[in-house]
Each structure stands twice: as C-alpha cells, then as structure tokens.
C-alpha atoms as a PDB file:
ATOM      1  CA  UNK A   1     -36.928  25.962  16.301  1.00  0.00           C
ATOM      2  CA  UNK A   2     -34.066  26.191  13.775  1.00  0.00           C
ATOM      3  CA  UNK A   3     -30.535  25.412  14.461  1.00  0.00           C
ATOM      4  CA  UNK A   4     -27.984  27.208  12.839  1.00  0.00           C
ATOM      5  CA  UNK A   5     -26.513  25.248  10.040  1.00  0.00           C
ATOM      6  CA  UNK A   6     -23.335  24.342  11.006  1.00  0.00           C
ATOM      7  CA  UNK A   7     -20.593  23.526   8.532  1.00  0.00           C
ATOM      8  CA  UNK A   8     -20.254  20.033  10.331  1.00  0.00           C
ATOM      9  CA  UNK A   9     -24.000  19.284  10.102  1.00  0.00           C
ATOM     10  CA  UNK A  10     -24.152  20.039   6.577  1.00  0.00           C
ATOM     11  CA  UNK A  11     -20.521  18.008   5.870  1.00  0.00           C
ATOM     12  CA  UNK A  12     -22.420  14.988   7.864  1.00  0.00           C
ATOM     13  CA  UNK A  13     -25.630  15.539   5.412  1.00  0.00           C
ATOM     14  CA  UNK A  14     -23.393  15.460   1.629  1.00  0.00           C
ATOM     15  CA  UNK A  15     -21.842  12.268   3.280  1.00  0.00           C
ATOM     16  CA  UNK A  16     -24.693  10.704   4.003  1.00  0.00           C
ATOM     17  CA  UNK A  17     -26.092  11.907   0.275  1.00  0.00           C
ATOM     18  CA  UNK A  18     -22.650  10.392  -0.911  1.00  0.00           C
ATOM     19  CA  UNK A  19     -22.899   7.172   0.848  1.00  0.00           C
ATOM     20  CA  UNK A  20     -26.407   6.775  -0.401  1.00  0.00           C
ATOM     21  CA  UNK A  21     -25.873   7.840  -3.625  1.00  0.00           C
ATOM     22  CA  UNK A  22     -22.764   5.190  -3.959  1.00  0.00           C
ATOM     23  CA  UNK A  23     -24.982   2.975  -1.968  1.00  0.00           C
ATOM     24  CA  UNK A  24     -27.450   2.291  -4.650  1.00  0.00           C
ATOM     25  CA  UNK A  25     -25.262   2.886  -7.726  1.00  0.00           C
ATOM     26  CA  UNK A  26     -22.251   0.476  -6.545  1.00  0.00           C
ATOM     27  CA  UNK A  27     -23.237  -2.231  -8.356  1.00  0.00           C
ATOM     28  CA  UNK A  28     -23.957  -0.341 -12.004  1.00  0.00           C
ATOM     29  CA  UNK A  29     -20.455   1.243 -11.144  1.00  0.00           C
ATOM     30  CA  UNK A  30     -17.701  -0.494 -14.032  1.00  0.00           C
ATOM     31  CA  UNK A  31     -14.024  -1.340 -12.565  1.00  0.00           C
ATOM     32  CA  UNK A  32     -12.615   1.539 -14.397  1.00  0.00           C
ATOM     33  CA  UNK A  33     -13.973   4.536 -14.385  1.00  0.00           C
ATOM     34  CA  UNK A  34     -13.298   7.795 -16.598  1.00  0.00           C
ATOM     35  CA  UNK A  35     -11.733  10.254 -13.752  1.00  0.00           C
ATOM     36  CA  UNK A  36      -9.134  12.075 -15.395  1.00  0.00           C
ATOM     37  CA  UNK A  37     -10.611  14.298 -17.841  1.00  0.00           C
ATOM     38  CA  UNK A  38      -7.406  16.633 -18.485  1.00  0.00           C
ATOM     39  CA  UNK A  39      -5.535  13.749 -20.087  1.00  0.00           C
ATOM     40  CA  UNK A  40      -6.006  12.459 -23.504  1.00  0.00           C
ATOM     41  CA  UNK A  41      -8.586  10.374 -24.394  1.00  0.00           C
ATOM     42  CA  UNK A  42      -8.022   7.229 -23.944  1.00  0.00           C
ATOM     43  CA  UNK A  43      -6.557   4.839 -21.433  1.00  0.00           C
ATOM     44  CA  UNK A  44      -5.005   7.748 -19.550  1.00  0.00           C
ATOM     45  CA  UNK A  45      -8.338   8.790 -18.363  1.00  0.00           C
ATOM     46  CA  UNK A  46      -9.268   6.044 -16.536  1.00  0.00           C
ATOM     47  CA  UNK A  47      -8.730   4.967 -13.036  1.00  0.00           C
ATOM     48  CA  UNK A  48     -10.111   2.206 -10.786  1.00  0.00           C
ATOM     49  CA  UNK A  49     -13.038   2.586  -9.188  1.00  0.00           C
ATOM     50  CA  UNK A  50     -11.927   2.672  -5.690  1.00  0.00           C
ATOM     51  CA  UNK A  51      -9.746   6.029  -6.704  1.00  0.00           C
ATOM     52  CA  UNK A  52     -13.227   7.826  -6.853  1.00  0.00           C
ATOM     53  CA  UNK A  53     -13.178   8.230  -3.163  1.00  0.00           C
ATOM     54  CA  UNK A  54     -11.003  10.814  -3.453  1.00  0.00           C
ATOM     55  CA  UNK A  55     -13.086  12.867  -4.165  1.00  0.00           C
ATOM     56  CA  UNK A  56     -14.579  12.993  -0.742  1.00  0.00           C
ATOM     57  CA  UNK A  57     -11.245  12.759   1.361  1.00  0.00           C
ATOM     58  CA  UNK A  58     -10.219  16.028  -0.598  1.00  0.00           C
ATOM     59  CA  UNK A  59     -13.434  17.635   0.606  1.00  0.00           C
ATOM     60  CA  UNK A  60     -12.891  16.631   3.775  1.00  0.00           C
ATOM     61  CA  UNK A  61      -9.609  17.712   3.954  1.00  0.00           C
ATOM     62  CA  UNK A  62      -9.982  20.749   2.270  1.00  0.00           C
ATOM     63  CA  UNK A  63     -12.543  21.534   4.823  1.00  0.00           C
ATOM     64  CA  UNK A  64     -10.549  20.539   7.567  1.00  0.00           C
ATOM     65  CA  UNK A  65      -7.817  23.062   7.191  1.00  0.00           C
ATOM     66  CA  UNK A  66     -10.740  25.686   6.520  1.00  0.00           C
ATOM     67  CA  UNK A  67     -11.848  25.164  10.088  1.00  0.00           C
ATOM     68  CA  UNK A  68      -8.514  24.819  11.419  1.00  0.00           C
ATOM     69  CA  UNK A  69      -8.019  28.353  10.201  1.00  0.00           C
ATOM     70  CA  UNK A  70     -11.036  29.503  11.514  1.00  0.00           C
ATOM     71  CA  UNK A  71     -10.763  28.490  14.818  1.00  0.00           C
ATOM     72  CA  UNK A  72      -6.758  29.284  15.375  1.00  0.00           C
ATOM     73  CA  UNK A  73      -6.158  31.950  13.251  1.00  0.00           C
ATOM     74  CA  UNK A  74      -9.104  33.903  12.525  1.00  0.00           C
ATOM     75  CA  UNK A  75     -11.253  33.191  15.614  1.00  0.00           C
ATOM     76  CA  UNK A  76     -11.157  37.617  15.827  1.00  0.00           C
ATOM     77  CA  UNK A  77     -12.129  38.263  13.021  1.00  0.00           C
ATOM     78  CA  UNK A  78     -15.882  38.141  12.305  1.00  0.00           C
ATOM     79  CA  UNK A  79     -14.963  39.006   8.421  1.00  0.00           C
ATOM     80  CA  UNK A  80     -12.862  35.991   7.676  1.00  0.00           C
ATOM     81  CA  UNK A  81     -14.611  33.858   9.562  1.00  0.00           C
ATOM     82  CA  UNK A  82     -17.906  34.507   7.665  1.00  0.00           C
ATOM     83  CA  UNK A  83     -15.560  33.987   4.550  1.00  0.00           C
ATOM     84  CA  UNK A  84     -14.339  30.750   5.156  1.00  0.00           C
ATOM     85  CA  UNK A  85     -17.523  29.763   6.512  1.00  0.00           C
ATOM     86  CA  UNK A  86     -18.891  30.525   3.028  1.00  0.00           C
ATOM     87  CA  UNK A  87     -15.916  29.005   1.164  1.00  0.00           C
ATOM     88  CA  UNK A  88     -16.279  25.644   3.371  1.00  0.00           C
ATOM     89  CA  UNK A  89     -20.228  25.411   2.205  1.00  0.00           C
ATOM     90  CA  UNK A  90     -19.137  26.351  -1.634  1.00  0.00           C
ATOM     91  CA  UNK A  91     -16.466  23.848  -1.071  1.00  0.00           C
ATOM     92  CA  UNK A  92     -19.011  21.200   0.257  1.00  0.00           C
ATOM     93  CA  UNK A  93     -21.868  21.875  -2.450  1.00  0.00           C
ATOM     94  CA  UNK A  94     -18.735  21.472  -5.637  1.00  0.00           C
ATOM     95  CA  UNK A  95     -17.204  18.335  -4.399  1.00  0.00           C
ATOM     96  CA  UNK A  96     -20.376  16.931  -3.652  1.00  0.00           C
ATOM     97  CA  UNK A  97     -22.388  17.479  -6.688  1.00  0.00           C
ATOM     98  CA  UNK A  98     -19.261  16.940  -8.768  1.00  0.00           C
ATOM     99  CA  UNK A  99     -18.924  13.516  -7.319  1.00  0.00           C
ATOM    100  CA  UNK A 100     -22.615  12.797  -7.810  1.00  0.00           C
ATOM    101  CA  UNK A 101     -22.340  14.042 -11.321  1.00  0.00           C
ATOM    102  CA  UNK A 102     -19.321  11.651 -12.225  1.00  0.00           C
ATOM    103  CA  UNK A 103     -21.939   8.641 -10.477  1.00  0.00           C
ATOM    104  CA  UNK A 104     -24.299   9.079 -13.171  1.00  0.00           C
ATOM    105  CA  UNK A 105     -22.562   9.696 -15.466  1.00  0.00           C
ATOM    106  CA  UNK A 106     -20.522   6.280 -15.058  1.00  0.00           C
ATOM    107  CA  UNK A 107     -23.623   4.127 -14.182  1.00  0.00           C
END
C-alpha cells in the first residue's frame, strides 16, 4: 500500500538526489563556479564552489518556515494548509532541479 507523500519524505528524496548528484560530479566541479547570473559578466559572477550549497540550506529553510506555518498557524484551516503543502513541493521541485541544472552546467 501507498503512503501519503509527505513533504518530509519527498525533502529526504531531492537530498539524497542532491547528494548523489554532487556525489559523482564533485570532482568535474572547477573552484569557481558561475552563481551569480544578475551581475555583469565577468568576475562578479563567480563564487567558490562551496557557496553552491546554498542553494539547498535556502530550500530547507524556506521549507522550514512553510511547515512552521502550517502546523502553528494554519493547523484549522484545511485551505491553507493544502496551499502551503503545494507551495513546499513547488518549492522543493525549483531549488532542486535548479541546483542540478547549475551541476551540469558547471561540470
């Protein structure tokens, strides 16, 4: 039988997709990496490699305060919950695939 997808199991699967995906790619990855994209071209762009974990933390925080919210503020109402619910998954999916996408793109 199913279990309901909860926002924690699928927070615990993109991890382990991000730690696998950094996994393989860590050593292909260059000490600076293009991060910034909204600054000019050039040197401004570029941060070290370690600074692409936070990515990640945001989700995680982001994500955090989502539940938080959830559970304190909106645990009557069925409506908002379902909302947030839906904005932690979108929230989960973004980071995730945006962090994947800068991976390749780097490596």
């Amino acid at each position: 039988m199913l279990k309901k997808l909860t926002v924690g199991n699928i927070l615990i699967g993109a991890d382990v997709i991000l730690v696998t995906a950094t996994g393989f790619l860590f050593r292909f990855i260059p000490p600076e990496v293009p991060l910034y994209y909204s600054q000019p071209w050039g040197d401004k762009q570029l941060a070290d490699n370690w600074q692409l974990l936070v990515l990640p933390v945001l989700m995680h925080i982001f994500v955090g305060i989502n539940t938080l919210m959830k559970k304190r503020i909106f645990k009557t109402e069925a409506f908002a919950s379902s909302i947030l619910y839906i904005v932690n998954i979108t929230t989960i999916v973004v980071f995730s695939l945006v962090y994947i996408k800068i991976l390749f793109l780097i490596t």
